[in-house]
C-alpha atoms as a PDB file:
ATOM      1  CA  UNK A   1     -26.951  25.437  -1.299  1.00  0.00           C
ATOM      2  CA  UNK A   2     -23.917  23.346  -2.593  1.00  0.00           C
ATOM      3  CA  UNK A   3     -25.773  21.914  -5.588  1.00  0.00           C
ATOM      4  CA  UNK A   4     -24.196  18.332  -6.383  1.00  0.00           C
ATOM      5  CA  UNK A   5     -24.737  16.097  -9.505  1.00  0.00           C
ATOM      6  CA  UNK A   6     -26.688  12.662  -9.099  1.00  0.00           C
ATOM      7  CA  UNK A   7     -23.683  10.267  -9.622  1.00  0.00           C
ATOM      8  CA  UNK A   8     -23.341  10.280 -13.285  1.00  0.00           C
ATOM      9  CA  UNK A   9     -26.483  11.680 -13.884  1.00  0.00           C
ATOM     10  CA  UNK A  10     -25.753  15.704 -15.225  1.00  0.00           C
ATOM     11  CA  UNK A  11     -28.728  16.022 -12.940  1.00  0.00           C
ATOM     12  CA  UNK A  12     -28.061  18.785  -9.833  1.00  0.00           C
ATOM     13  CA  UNK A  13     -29.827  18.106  -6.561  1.00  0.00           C
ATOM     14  CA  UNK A  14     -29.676  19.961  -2.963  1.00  0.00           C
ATOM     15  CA  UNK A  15     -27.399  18.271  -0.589  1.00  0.00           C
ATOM     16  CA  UNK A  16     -30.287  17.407   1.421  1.00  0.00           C
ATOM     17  CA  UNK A  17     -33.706  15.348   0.069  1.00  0.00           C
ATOM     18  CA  UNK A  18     -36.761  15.988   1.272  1.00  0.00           C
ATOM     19  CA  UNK A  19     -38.460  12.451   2.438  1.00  0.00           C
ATOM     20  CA  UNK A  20     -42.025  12.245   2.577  1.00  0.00           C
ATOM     21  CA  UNK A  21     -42.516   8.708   3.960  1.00  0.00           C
ATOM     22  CA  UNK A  22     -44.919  10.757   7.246  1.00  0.00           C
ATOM     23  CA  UNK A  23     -46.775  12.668   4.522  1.00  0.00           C
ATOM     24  CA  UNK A  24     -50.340  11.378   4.618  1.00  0.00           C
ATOM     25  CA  UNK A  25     -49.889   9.699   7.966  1.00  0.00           C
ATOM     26  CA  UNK A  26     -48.627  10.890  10.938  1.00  0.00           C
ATOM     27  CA  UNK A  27     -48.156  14.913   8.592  1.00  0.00           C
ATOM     28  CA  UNK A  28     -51.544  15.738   7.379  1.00  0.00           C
ATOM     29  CA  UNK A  29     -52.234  17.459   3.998  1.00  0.00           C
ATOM     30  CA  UNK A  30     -51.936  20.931   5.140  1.00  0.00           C
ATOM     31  CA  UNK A  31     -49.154  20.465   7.156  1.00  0.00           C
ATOM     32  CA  UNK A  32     -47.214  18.172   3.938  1.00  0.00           C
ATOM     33  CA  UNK A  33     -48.258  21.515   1.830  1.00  0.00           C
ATOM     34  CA  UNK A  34     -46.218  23.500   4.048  1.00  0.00           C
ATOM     35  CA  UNK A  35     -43.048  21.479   4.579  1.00  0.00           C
ATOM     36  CA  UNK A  36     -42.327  21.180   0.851  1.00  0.00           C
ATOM     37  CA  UNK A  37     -42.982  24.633   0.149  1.00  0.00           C
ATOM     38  CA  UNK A  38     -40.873  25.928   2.746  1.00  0.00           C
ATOM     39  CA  UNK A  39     -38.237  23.191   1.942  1.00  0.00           C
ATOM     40  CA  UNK A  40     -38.612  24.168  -1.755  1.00  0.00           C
ATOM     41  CA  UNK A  41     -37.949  28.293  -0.272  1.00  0.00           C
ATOM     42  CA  UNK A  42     -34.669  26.969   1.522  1.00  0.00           C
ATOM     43  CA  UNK A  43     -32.930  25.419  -1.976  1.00  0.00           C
ATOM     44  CA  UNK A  44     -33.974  22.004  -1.297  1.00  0.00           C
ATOM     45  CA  UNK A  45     -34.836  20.565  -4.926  1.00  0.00           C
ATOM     46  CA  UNK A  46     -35.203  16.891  -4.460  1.00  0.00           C
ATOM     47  CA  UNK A  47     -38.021  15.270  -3.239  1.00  0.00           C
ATOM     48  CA  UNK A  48     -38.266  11.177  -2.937  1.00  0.00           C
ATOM     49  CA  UNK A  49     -41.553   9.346  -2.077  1.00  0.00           C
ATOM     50  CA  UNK A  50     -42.619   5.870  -2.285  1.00  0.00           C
ATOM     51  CA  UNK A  51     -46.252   5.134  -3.873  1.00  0.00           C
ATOM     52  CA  UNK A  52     -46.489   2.539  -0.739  1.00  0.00           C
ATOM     53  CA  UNK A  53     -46.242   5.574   1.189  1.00  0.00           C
ATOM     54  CA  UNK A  54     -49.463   5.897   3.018  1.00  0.00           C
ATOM     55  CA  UNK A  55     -50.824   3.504   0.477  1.00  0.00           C
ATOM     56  CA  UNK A  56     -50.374   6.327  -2.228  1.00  0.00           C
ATOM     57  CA  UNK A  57     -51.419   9.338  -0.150  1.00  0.00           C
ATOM     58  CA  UNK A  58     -48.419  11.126   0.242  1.00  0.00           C
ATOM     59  CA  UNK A  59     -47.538  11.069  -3.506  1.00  0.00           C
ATOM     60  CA  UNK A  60     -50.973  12.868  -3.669  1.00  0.00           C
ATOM     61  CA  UNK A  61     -49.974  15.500  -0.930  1.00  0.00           C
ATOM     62  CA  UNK A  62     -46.548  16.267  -3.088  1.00  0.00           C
ATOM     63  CA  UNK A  63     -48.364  16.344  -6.334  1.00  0.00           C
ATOM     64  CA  UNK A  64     -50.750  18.779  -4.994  1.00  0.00           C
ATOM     65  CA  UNK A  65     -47.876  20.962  -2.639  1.00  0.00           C
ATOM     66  CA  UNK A  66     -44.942  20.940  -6.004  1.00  0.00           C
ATOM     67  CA  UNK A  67     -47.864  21.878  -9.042  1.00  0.00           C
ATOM     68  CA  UNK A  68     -46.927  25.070  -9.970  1.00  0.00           C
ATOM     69  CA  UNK A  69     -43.200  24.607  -9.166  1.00  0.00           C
ATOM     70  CA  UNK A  70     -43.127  20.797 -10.416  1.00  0.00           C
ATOM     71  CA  UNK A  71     -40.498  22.084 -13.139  1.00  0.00           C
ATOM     72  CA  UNK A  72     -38.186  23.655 -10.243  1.00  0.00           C
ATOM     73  CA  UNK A  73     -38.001  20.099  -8.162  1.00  0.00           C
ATOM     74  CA  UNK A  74     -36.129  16.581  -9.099  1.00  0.00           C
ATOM     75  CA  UNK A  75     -38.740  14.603  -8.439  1.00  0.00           C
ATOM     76  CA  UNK A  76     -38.368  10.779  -7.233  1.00  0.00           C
ATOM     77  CA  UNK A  77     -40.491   7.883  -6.353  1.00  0.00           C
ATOM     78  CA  UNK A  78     -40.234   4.129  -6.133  1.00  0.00           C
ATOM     79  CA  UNK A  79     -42.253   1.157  -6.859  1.00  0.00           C
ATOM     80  CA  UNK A  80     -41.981  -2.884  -5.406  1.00  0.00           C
ATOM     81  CA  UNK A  81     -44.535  -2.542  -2.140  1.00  0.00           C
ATOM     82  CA  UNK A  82     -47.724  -4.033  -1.469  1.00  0.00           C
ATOM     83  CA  UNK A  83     -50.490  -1.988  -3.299  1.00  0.00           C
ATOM     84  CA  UNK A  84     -53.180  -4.144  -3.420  1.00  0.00           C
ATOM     85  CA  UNK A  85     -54.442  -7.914  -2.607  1.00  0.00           C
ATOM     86  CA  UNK A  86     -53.813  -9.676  -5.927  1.00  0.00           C
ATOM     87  CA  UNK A  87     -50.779 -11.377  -6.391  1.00  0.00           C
ATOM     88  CA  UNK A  88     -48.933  -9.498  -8.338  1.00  0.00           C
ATOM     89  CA  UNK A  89     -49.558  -6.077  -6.939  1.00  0.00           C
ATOM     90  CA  UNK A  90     -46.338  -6.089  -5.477  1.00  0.00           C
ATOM     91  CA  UNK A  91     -42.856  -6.651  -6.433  1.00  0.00           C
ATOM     92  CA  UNK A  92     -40.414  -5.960  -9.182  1.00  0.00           C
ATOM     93  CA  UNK A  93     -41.920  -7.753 -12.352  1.00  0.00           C
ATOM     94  CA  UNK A  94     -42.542  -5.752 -15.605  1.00  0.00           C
ATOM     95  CA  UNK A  95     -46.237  -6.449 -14.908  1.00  0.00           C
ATOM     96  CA  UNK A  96     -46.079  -4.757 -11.602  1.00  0.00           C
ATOM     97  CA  UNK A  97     -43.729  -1.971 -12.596  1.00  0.00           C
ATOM     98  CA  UNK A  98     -45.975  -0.872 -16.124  1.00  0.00           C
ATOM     99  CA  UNK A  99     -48.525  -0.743 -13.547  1.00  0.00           C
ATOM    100  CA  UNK A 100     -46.959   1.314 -10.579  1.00  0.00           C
ATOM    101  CA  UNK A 101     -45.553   3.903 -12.893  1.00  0.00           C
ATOM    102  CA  UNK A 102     -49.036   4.509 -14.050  1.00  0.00           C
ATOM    103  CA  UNK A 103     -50.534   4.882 -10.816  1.00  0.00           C
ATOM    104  CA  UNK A 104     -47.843   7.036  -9.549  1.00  0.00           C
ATOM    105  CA  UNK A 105     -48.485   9.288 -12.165  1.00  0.00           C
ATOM    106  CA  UNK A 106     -51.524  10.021 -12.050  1.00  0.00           C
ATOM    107  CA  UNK A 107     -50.711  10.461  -8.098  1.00  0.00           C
ATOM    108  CA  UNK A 108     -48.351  13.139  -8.682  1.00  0.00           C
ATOM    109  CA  UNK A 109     -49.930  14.597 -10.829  1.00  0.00           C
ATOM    110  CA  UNK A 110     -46.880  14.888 -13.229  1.00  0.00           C
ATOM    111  CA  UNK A 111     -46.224  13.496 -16.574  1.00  0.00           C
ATOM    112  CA  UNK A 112     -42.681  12.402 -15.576  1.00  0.00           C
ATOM    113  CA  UNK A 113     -40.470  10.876 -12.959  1.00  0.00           C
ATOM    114  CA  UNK A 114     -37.626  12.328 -12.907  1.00  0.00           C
ATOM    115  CA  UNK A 115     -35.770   9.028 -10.446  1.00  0.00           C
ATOM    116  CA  UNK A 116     -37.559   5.736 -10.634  1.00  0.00           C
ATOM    117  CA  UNK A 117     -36.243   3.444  -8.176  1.00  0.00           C
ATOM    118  CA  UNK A 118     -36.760  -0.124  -7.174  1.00  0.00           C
ATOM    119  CA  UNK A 119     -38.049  -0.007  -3.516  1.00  0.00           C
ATOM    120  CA  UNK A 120     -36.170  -3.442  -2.584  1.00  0.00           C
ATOM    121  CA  UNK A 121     -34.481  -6.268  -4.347  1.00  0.00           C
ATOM    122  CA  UNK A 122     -37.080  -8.980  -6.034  1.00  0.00           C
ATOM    123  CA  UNK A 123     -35.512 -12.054  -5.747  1.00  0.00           C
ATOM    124  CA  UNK A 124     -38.807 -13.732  -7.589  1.00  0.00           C
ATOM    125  CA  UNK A 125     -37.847 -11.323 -10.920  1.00  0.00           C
ATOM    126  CA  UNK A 126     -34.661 -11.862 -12.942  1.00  0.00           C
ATOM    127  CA  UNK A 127     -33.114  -8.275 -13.039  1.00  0.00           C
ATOM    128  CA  UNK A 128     -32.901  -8.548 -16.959  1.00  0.00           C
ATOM    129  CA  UNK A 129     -36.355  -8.492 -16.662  1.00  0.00           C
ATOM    130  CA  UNK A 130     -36.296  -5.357 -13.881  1.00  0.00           C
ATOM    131  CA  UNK A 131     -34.088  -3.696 -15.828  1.00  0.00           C
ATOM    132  CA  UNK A 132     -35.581  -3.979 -19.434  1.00  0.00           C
ATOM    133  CA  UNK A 133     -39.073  -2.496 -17.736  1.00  0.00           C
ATOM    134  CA  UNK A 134     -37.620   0.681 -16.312  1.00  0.00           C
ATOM    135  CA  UNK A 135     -35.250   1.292 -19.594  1.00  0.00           C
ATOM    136  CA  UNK A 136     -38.877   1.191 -21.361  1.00  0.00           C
ATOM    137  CA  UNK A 137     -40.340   3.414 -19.312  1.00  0.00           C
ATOM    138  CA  UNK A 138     -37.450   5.764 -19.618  1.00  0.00           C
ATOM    139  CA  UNK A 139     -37.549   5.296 -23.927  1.00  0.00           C
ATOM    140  CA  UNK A 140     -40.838   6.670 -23.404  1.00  0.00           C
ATOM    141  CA  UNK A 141     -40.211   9.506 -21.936  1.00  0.00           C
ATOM    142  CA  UNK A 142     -42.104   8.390 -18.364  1.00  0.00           C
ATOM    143  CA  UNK A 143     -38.986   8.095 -16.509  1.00  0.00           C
ATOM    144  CA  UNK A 144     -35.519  10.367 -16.983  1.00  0.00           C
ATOM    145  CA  UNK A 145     -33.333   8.466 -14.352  1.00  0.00           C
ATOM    146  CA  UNK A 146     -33.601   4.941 -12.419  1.00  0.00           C
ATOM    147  CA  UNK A 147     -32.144   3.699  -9.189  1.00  0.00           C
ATOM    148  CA  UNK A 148     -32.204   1.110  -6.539  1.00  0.00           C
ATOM    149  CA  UNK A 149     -32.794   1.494  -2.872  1.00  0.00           C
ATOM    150  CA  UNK A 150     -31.777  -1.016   0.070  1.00  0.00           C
ATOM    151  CA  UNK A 151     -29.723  -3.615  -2.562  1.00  0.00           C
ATOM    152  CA  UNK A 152     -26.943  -5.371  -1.117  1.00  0.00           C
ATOM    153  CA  UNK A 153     -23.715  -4.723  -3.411  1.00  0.00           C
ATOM    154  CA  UNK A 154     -23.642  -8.111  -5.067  1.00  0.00           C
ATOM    155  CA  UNK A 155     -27.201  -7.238  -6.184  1.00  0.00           C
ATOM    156  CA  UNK A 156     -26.225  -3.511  -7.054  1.00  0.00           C
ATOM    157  CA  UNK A 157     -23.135  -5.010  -8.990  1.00  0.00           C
ATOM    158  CA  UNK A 158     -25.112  -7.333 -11.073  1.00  0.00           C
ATOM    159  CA  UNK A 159     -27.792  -4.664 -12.095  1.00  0.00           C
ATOM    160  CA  UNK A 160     -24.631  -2.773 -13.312  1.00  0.00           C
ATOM    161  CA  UNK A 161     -23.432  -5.814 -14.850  1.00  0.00           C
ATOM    162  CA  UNK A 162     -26.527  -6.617 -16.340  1.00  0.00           C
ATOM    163  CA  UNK A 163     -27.283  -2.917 -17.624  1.00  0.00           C
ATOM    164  CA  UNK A 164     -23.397  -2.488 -19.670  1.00  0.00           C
ATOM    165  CA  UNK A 165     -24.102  -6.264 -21.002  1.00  0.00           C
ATOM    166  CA  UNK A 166     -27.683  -5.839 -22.283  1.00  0.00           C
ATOM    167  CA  UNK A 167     -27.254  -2.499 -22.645  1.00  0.00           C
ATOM    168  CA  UNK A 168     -30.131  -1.551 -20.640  1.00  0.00           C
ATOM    169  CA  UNK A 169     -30.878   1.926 -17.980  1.00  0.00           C
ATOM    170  CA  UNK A 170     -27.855   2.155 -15.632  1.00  0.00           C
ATOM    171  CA  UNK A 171     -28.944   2.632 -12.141  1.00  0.00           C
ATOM    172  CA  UNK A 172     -27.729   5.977 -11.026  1.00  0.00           C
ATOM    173  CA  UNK A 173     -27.825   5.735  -7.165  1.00  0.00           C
ATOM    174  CA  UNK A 174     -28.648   3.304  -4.823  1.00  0.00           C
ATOM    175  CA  UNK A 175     -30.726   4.345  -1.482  1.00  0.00           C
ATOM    176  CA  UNK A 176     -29.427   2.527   1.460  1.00  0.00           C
ATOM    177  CA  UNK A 177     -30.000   3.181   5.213  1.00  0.00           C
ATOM    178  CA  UNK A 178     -26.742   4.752   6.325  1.00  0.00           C
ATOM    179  CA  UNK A 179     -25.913   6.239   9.541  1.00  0.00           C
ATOM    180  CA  UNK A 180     -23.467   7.091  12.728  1.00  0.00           C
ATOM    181  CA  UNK A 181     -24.803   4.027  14.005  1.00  0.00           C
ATOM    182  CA  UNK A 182     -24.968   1.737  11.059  1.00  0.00           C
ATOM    183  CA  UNK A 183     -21.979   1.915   9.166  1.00  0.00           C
ATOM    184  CA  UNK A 184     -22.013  -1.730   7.429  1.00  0.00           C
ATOM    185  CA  UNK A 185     -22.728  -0.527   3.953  1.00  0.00           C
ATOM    186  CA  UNK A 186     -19.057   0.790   4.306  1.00  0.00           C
ATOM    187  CA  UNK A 187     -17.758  -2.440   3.874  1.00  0.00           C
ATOM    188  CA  UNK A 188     -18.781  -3.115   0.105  1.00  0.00           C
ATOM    189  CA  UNK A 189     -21.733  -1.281  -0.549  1.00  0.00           C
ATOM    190  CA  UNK A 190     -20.253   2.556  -0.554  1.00  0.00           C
ATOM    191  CA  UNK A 191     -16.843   1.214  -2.403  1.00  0.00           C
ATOM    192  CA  UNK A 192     -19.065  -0.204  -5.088  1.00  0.00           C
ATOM    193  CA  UNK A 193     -20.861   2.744  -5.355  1.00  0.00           C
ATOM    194  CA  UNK A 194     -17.617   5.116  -5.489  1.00  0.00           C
ATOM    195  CA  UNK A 195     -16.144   3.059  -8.327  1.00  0.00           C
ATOM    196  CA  UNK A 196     -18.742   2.831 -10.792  1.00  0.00           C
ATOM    197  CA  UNK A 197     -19.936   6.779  -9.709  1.00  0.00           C
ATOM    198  CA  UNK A 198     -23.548   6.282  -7.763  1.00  0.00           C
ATOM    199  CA  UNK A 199     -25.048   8.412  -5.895  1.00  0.00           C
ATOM    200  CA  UNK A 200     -25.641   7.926  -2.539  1.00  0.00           C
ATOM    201  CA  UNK A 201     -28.965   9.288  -0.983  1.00  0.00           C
ATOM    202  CA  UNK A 202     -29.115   7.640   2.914  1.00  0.00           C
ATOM    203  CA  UNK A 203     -32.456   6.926   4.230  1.00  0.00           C
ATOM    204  CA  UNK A 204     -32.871   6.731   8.102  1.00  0.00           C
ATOM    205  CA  UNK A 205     -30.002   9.546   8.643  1.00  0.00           C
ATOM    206  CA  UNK A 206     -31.339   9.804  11.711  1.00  0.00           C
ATOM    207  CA  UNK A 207     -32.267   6.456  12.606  1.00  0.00           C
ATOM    208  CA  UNK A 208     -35.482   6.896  13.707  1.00  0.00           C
ATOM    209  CA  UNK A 209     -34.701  10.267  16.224  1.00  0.00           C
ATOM    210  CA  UNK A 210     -32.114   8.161  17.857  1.00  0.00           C
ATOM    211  CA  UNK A 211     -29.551  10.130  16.537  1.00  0.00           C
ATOM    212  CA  UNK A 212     -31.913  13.597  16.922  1.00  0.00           C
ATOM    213  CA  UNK A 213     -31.444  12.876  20.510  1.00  0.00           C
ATOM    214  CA  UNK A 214     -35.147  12.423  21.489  1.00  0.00           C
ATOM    215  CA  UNK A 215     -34.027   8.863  23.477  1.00  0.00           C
ATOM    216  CA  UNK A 216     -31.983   9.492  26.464  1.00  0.00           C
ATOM    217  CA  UNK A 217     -31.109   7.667  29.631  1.00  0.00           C
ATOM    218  CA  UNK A 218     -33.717   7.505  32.289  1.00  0.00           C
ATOM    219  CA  UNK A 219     -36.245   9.336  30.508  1.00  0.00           C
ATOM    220  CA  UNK A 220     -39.345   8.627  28.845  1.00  0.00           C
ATOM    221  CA  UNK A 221     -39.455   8.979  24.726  1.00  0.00           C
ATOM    222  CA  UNK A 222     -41.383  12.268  24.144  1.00  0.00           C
ATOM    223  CA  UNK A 223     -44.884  12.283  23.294  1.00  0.00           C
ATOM    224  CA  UNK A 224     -45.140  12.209  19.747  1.00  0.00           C
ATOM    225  CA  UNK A 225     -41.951  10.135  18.834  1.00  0.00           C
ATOM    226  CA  UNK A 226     -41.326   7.315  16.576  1.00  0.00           C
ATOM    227  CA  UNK A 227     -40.639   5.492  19.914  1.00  0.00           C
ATOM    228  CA  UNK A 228     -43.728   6.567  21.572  1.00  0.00           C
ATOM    229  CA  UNK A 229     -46.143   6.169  18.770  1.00  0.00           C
ATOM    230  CA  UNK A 230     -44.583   2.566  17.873  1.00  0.00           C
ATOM    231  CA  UNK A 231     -44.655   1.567  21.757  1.00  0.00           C
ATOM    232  CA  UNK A 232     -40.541   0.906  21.156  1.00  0.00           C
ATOM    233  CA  UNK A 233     -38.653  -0.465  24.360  1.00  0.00           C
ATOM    234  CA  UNK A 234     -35.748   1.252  25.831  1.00  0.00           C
ATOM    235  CA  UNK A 235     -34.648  -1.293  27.615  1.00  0.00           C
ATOM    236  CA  UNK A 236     -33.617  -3.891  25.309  1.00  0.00           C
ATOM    237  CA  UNK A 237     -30.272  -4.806  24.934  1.00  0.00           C
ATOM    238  CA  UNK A 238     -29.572  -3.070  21.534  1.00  0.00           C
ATOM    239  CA  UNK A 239     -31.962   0.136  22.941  1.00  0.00           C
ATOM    240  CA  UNK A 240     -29.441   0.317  25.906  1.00  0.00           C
ATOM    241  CA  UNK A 241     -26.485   0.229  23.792  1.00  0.00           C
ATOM    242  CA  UNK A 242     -27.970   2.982  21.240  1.00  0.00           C
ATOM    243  CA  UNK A 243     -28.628   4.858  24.529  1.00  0.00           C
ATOM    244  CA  UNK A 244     -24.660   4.408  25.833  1.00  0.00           C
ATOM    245  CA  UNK A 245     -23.810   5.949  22.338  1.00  0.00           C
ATOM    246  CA  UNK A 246     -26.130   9.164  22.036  1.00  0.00           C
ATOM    247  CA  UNK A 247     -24.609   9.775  25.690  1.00  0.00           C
ATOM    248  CA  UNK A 248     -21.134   9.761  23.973  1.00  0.00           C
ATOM    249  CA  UNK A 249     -22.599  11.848  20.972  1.00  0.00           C
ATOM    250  CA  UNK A 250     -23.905  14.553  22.188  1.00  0.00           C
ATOM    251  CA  UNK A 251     -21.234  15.955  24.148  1.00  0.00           C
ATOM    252  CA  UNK A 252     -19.252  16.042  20.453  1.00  0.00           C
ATOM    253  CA  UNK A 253     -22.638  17.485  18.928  1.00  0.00           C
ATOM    254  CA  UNK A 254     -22.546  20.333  22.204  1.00  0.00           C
ATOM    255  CA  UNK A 255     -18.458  21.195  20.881  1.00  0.00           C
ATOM    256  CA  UNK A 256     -19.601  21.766  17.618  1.00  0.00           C
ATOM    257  CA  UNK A 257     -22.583  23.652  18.960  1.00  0.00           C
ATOM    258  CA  UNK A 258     -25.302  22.084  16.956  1.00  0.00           C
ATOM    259  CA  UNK A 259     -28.248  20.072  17.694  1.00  0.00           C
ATOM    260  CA  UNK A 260     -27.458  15.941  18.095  1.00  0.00           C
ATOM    261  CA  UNK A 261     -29.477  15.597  14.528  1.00  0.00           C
ATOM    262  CA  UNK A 262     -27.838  18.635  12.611  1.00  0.00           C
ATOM    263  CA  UNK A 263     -24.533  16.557  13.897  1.00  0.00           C
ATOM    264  CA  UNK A 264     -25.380  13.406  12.695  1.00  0.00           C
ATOM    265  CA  UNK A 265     -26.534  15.199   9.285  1.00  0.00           C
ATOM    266  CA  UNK A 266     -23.412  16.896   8.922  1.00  0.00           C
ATOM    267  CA  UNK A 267     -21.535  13.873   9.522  1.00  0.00           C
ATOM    268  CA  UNK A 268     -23.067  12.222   6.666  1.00  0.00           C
ATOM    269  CA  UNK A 269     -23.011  15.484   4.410  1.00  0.00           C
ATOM    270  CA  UNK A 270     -18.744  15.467   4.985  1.00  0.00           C
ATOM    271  CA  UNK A 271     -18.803  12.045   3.388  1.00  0.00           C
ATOM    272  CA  UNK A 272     -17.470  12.702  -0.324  1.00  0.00           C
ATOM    273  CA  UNK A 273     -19.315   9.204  -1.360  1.00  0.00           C
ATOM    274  CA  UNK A 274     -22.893  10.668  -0.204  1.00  0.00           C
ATOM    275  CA  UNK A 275     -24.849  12.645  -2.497  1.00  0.00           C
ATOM    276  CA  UNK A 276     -28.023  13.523   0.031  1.00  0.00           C
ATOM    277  CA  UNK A 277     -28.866  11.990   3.067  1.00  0.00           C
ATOM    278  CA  UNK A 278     -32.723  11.803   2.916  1.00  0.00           C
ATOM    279  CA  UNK A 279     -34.516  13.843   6.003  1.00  0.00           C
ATOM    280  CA  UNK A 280     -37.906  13.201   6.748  1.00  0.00           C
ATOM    281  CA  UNK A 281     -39.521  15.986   9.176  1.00  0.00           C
ATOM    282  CA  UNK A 282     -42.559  15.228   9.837  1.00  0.00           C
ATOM    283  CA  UNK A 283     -42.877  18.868  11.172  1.00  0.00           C
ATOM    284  CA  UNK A 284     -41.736  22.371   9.954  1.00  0.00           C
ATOM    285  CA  UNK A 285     -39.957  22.604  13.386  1.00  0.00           C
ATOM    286  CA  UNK A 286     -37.933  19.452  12.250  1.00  0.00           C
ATOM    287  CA  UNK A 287     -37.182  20.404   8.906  1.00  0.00           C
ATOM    288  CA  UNK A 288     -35.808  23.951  10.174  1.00  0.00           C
ATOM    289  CA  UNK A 289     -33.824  21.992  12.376  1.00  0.00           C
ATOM    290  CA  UNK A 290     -32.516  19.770   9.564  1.00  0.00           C
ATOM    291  CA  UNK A 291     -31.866  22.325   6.981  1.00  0.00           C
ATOM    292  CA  UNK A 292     -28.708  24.295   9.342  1.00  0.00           C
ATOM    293  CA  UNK A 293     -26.796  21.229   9.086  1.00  0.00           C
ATOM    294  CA  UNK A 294     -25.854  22.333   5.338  1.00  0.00           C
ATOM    295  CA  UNK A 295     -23.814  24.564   7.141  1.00  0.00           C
ATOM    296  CA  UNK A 296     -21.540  22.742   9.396  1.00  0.00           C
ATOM    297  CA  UNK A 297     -18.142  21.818   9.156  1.00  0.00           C
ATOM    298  CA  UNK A 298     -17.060  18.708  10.927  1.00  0.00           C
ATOM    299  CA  UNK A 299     -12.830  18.729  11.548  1.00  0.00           C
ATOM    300  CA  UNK A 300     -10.930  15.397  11.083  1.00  0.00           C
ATOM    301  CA  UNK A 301     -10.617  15.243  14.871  1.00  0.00           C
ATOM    302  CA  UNK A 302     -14.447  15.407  15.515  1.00  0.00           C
ATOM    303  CA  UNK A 303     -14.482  12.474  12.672  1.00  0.00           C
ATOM    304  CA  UNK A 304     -11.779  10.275  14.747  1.00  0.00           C
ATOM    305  CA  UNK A 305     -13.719  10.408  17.689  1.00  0.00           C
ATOM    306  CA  UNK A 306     -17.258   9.337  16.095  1.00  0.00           C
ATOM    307  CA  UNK A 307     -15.192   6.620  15.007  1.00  0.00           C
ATOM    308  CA  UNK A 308     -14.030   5.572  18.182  1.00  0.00           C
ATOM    309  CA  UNK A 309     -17.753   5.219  19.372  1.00  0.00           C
ATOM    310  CA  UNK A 310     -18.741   3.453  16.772  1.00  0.00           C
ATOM    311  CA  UNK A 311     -16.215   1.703  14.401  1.00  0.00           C
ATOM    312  CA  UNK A 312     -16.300   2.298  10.793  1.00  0.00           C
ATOM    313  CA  UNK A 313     -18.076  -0.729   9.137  1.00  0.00           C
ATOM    314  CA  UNK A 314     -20.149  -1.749  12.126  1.00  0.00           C
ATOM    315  CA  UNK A 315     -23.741  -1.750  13.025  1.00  0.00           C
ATOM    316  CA  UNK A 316     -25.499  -1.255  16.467  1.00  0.00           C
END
């Protein structure tokens, strides 16, 4: 694989992240074992989790599936989610955060984090105070990188901000949901990021299979999909006009000859601004789909016509 750094970070990572937000729920343990070992065999070397993630049970499955390769993988996790009933088991406060880094730990099994990122703004915690926790945490040797995931970019710029003027942790990347069908973050968010050199790891590449081509016109979600498991309608007025754009997709994805989610993957992985566009198979069958689209090649003209279906900067 095309190894790239994180950002700023001197850090290398695979082009492609493993996501493990099905491990411990809808991927049991022995299945989990198997994805990240065969991910691992393919050149993927970054992993992200959440510990809100199956309420802490997939960190558990990727402690147990990376231990005698943990040196091998960049290893990330985040913290701000519900973990318990007391009011300040969630969040971003340095209470909350001294504590989630703990737990996570002993989860994984590991005595570091290599990326420590903020699940979601805090708007209840100053981010001096955010920020001075995780730099802590990395001055003792518990965390080697930190990030953000779904900030907006005034947020994002004032952690920078923040960080040069109180000379606290830099974030390194930011983890937004970025896709062929929402393109917003294009606006601000990825200029931000370009200027001050984040890396940009996309949850929801895929947007929940709509852009894997499981939804199609007049047919019933398959058995086992997002849709079908979460009872989703198709006939809303945003389903219908997903369902008028993977129409338009996939005769572009058939051209290319790849799959409608190795497409949309490769359309993400031509994007010099993105680092790794996080995949989350919650089968081996879907992460040997996902792993080809390393090797595609989308052409300028291909590009023009995605944007045609759905302007840059927009959001269905």
């Amino acid at each position: 694989m095309d190894y790239r750094t994180l950002g700023r970070a001197g850090v290398k990572v695979s082009p492609l992240c493993l996501g493990c937000m099905n491990f411990g729920g809808r991927t049991d343990e022995k299945e989990t074992i198997r994805i990240v070992r065969e991910a691992l065999d393919a050149g993927i070397n970054f992993i992200d989790t959440a510990d809100v993630y199956s309420h802490g049970v997939s960190e558990q499955y990727v402690g147990k599936a990376i231990a005698d390769r943990r040196d091998s993988v960049v290893l990330a996790t985040k913290v701000h989610g519900k973990m318990g009933d007391g009011p300040n088991d969630a969040g971003n406060s340095r209470y909350h955060i001294a504590r989630g880094v703990e737990a996570s730990l002993k989860r994984l099994k590991t005595d570091r984090i290599d990326l420590y990122q903020l699940h979601r703004p805090d708007y209840d915690t100053p981010i001096d105070e955010q920020l001075s926790a995780l730099t802590d945490l990395v001055r003792q040797g518990k965390v080697l990188y930190i990030g953000t995931s779904t900030f907006p970019a005034w947020e994002l710029c004032e952690a920078l901000w923040t960080a040069d003027r109180r000379q606290f942790e830099r974030p390194v990347c930011e983890q937004p949901p970025y896709n062929i069908m929402m393109r917003g973050i294009e606006r601000e968010l990825l200029p931000l990021c370009r200027r001050h050199g984040m890396a940009v790891i996309p949850w929801s590449p895929l947007l929940g299979g709509w852009l894997a081509g499981k939804y199609r016109k007049g047919a019933q979600p398959p058995a086992g999909s997002r849709a079908d498991y979460h009872k989703w309608s198709l006939e809303t007025d945003e389903s219908l006009r997903r369902l008028e754009i993977v129409e338009k997709l996939v005769p572009l994805a058939e051209k290319v000859g790849v799959t409608l989610s190795q497409f949309s993957l490769a359309w993400l992985l031509s994007d010099p601004v993105v680092t790794a566009p996080i995949i989350g198979p919650r089968t081996l069958d879907h992460l040997r789909d996902n792993l080809k689209s390393v090797d595609i090649k989308l052409d300028d003209e291909i590009r023009a016509q995605i944007d045609e279906i759905v302007p840059p900067g927009t959001n269905v």
